[in-house]
Protein backbone atom coordinates (compact mmCIF):
# COMPACT_ATOMS: atom_id res chain seq x y z
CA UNK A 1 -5.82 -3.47 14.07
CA UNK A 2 -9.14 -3.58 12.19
CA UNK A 3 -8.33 -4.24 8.46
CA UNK A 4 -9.01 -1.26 6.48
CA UNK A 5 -7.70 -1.46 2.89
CA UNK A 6 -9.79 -2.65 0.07
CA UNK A 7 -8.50 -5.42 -2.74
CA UNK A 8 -7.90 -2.91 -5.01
CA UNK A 9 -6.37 -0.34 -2.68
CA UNK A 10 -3.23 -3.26 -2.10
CA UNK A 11 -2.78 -4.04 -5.58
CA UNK A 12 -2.14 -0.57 -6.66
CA UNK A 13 0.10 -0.40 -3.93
CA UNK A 14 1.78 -3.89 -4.80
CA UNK A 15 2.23 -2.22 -8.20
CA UNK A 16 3.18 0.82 -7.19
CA UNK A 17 6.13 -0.99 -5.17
CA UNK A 18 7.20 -2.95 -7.91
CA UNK A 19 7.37 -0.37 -10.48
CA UNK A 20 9.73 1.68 -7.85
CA UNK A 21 11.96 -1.80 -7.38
CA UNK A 22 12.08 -1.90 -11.14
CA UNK A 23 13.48 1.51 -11.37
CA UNK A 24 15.94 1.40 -8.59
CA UNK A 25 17.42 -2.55 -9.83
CA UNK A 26 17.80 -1.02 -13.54
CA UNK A 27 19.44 2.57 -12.18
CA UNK A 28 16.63 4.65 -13.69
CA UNK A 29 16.68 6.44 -9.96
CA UNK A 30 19.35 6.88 -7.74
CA UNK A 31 20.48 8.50 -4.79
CA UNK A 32 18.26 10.51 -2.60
CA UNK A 33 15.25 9.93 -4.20
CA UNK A 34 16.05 5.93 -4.86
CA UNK A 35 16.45 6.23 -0.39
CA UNK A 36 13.24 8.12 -0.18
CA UNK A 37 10.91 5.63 -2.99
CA UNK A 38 12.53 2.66 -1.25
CA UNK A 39 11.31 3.73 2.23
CA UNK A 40 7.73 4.39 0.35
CA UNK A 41 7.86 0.80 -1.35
CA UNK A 42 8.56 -0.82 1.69
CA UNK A 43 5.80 0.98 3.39
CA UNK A 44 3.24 -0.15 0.64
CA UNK A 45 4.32 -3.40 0.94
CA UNK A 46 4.04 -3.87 4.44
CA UNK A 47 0.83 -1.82 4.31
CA UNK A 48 -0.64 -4.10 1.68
CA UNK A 49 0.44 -7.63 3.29
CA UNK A 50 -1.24 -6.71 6.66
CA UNK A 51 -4.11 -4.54 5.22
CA UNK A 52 -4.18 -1.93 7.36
CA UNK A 53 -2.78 1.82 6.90
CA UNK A 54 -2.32 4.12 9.90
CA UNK A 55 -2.42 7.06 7.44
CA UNK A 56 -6.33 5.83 7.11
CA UNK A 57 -7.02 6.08 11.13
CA UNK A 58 -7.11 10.02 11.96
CA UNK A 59 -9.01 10.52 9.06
CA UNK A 60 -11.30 7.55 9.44
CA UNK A 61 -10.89 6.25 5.61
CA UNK A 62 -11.47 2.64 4.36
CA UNK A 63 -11.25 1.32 1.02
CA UNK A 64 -12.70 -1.99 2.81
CA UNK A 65 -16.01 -3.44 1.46
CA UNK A 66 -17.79 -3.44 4.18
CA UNK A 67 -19.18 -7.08 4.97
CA UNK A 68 -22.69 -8.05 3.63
CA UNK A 69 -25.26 -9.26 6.26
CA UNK A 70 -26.40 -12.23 4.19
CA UNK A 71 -30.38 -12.66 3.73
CA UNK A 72 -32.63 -12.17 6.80
């Protein structure tokens, strides 16, 4: 698995996940769609601590920096 999410890419997902926790532990969502954003917040959680999203690979996106060569 070749890391392909950027910095900025897993802290909007971090947030993102949080924000959905927040709204599920204070019953702002419930029921179907509480199941459903739980499955996504786990997702960009897991996706964020491991840096790498399969959704990325058939389309060949990365939010990555790519690394610098350093001077020559």
């Amino acid at each position: 698995m070749t890391k392909n999410m950027g910095t900025l890419d897993r802290a909007i997902r971090t947030l993102v996940a949080v924000v959905i926790g927040v709204l599920y532990f204070t019953n702002v969502i419930s029921g179907t769609v509480a199941i459903v954003a739980g499955i996504v917040a786990i997702v960009f959680l897991v996706t964020s601590f491991v840096s790498w999203c399969p959704a990325y690979l058939p389309f060949g996106l990365s939010t990555r920096k790519k690394a610098s060569a350093g001077p020559e």
